[in-house]
Protein backbone atom coordinates (compact mmCIF):
# COMPACT_ATOMS: atom_id res chain seq x y z
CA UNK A 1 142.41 -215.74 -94.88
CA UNK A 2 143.84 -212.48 -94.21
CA UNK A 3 142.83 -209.78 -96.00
CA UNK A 4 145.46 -206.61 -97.06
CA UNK A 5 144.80 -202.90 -97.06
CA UNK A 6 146.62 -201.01 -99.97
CA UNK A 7 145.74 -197.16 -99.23
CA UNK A 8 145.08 -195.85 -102.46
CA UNK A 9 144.86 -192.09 -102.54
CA UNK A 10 142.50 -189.70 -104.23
CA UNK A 11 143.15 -186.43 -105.11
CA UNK A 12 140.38 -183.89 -105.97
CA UNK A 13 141.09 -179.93 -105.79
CA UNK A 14 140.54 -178.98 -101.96
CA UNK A 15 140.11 -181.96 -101.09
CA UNK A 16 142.37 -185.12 -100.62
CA UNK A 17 140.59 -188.95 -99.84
CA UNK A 18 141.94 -191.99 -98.77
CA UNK A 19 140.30 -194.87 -99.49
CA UNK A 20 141.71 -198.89 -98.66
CA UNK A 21 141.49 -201.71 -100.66
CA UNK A 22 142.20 -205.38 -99.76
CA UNK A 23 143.53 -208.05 -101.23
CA UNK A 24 142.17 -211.91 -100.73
CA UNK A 25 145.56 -213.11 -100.83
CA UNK A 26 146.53 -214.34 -97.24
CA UNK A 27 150.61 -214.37 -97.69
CA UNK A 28 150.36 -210.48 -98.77
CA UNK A 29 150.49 -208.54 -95.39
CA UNK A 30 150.17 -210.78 -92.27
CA UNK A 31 152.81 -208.08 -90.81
CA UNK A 32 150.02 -205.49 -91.63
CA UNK A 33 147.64 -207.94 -89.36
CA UNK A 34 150.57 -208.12 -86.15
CA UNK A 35 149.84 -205.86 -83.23
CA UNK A 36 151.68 -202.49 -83.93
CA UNK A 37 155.06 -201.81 -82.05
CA UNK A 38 155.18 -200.14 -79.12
CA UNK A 39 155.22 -196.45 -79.05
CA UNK A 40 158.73 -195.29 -77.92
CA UNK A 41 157.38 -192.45 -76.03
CA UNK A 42 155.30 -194.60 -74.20
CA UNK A 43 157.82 -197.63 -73.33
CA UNK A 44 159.50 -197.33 -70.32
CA UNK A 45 163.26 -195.97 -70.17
CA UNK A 46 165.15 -199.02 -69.03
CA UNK A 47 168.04 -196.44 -67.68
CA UNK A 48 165.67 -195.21 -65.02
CA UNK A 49 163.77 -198.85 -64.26
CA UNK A 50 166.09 -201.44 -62.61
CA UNK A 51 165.17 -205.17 -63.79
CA UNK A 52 163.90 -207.67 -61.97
CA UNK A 53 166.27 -210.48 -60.35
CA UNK A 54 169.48 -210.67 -58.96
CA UNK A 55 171.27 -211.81 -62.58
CA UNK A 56 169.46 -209.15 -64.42
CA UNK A 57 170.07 -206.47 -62.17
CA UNK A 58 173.63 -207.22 -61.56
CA UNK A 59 174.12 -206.55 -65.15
CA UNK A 60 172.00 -203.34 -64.84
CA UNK A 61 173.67 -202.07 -61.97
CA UNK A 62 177.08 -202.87 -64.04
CA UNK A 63 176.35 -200.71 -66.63
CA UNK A 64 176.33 -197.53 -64.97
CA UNK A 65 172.51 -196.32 -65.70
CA UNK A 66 171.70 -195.26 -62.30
CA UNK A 67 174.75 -193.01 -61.78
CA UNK A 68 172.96 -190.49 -64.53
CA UNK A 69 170.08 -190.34 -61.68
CA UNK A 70 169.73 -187.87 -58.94
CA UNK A 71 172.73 -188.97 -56.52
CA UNK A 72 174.63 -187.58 -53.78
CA UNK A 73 177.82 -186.37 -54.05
CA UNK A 74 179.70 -188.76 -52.05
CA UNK A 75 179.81 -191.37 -50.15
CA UNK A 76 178.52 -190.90 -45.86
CA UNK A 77 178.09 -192.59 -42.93
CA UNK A 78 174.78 -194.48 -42.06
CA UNK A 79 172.03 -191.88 -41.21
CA UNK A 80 169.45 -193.66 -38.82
CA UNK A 81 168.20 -196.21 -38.58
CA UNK A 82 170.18 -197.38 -41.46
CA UNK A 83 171.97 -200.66 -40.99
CA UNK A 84 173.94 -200.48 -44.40
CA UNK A 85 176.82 -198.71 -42.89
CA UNK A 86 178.69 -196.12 -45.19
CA UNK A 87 176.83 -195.53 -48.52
CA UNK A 88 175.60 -192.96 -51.34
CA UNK A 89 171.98 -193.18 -52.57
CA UNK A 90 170.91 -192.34 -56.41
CA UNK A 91 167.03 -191.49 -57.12
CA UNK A 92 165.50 -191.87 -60.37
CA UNK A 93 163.35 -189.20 -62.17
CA UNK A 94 160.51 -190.33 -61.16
CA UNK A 95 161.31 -190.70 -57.30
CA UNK A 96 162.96 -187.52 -57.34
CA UNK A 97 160.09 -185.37 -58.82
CA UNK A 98 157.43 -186.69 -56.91
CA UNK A 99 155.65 -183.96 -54.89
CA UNK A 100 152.73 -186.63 -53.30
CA UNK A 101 152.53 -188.67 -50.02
CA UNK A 102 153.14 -191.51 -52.45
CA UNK A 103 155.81 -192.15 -54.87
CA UNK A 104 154.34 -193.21 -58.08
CA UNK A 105 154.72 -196.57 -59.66
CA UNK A 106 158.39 -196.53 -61.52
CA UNK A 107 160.09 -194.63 -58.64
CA UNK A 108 163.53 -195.83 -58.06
CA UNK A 109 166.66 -196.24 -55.96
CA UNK A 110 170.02 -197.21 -55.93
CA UNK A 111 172.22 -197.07 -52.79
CA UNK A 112 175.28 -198.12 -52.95
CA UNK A 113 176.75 -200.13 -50.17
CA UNK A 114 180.60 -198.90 -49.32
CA UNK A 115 183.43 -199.82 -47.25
CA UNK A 116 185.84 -197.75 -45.33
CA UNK A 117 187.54 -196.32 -48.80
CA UNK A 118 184.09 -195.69 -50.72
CA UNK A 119 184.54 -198.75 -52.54
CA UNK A 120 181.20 -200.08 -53.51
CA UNK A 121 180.56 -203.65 -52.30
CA UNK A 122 177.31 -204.11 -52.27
CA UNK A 123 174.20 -202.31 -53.59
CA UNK A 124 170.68 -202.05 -52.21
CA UNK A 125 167.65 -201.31 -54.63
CA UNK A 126 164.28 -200.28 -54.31
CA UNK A 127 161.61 -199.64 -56.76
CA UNK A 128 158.10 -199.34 -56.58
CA UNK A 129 155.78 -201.72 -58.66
CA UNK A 130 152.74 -200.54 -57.89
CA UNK A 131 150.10 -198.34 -56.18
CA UNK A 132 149.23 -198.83 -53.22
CA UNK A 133 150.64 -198.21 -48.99
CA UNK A 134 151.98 -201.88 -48.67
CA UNK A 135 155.81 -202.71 -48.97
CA UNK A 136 154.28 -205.59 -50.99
CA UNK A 137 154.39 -202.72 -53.84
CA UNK A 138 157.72 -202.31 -54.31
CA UNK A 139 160.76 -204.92 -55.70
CA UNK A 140 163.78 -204.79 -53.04
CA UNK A 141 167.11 -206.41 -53.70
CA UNK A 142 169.85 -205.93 -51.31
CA UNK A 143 173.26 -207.87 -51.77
CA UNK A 144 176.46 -207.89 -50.69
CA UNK A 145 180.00 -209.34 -51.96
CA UNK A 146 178.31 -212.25 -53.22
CA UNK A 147 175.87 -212.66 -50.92
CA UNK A 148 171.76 -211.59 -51.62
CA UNK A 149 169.79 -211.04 -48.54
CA UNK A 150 167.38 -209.83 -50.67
CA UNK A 151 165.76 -210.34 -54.38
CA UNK A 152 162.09 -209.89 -54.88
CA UNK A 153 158.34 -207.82 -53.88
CA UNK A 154 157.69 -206.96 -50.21
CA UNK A 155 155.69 -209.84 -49.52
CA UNK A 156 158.17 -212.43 -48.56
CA UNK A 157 161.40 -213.55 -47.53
CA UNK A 158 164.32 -210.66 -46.73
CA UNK A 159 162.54 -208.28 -49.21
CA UNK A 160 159.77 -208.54 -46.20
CA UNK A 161 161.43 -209.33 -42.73
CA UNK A 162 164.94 -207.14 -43.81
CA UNK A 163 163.51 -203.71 -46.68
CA UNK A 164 160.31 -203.53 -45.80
CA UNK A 165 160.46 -204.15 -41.61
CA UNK A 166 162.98 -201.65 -42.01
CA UNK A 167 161.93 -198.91 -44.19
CA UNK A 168 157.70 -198.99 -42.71
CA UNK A 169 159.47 -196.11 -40.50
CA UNK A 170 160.36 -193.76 -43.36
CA UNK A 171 158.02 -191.14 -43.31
CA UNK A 172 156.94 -191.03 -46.81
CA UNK A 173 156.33 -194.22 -48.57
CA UNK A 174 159.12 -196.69 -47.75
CA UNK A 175 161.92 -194.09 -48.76
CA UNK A 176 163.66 -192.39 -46.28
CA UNK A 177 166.02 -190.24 -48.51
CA UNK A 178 164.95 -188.30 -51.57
CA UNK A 179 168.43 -187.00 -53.09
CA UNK A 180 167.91 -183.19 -53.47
């Protein structure tokens, strides 16, 4: 049996008292009894987190929310030891605030992957998942046309033997550019 609060109010000069009643009645406030929402403050912004999986974040990356992020102004040529060829990288708040050795959990990035004319073909992504000095922390996808070399945590598979083998030489943390 669930049993329902009804606030009933009390008003004495100076002085104001709430008091709750219930009620035996168990179809009258089983909402009441549900864990509360979550706060919107507290919820992640799904702009500045990229989903999980290829599907999902194909459909992210479609929609545009990482090119309200911290991105360069054009596309360039690969800096070292890059093997994406020509591209333009996009940081998330969170990446592009951090002062630390480590980026905190949440940091993101989008580089786009572009051919000869700064079309985008491909896209590589990087966020981290948790803390910790491990490429295991962070979710890498990397894909091109319609190929995906990678989709997945450092642990494993090309997020392992292509992102992380690759970016344990950045100097801070797996990232080797933090967009300015």
């Amino acid at each position: 049996m669930t049993l329902t609060r009804y606030p009933v109010l009390l008003a004495v000069p100076g002085l104001c008292l709430t008091l709750a009643c219930t009620s035996p009645d168990p179809a009258v406030g089983d909402a009441a009894d549900a864990a509360p929402a979550p706060d919107a403050a507290t919820a992640p912004d799904p702009t500045q987190s990229p989903p999980s999986g290829a599907a999902a974040l194909a459909t992210w990356l479609a929609a545009g929310h990482y090119l309200a992020w911290h991105c360069e102004p054009a596309g360039h040529p690969a800096r070292s030891p890059s093997a994406h060829g020509r591209n333009r990288i996009c940081n998330n708040a969170a990446l592009h605030a951090a002062t630390g050795a480590r980026f905190p959990p949440g940091a993101a990035s989008v580089k786009e992957l572009l051919d000869a004319d700064d079309t985008i073909v491909g896209y590589a992504v990087a966020r981290k998942d948790a803390d910790g000095t491990d490429g295991g922390n962070w979710y890498w996808f990397e894909r091109v046309g319609t190929t995906t070399y990678a989709d997945g945590p450092g642990t494993s598979g090309g997020a392992r033997t292509i992102c992380v083998d690759c970016h344990s030489h950045a100097t801070r943390d797996f990232v080797f550019t933090v967009v300015p």
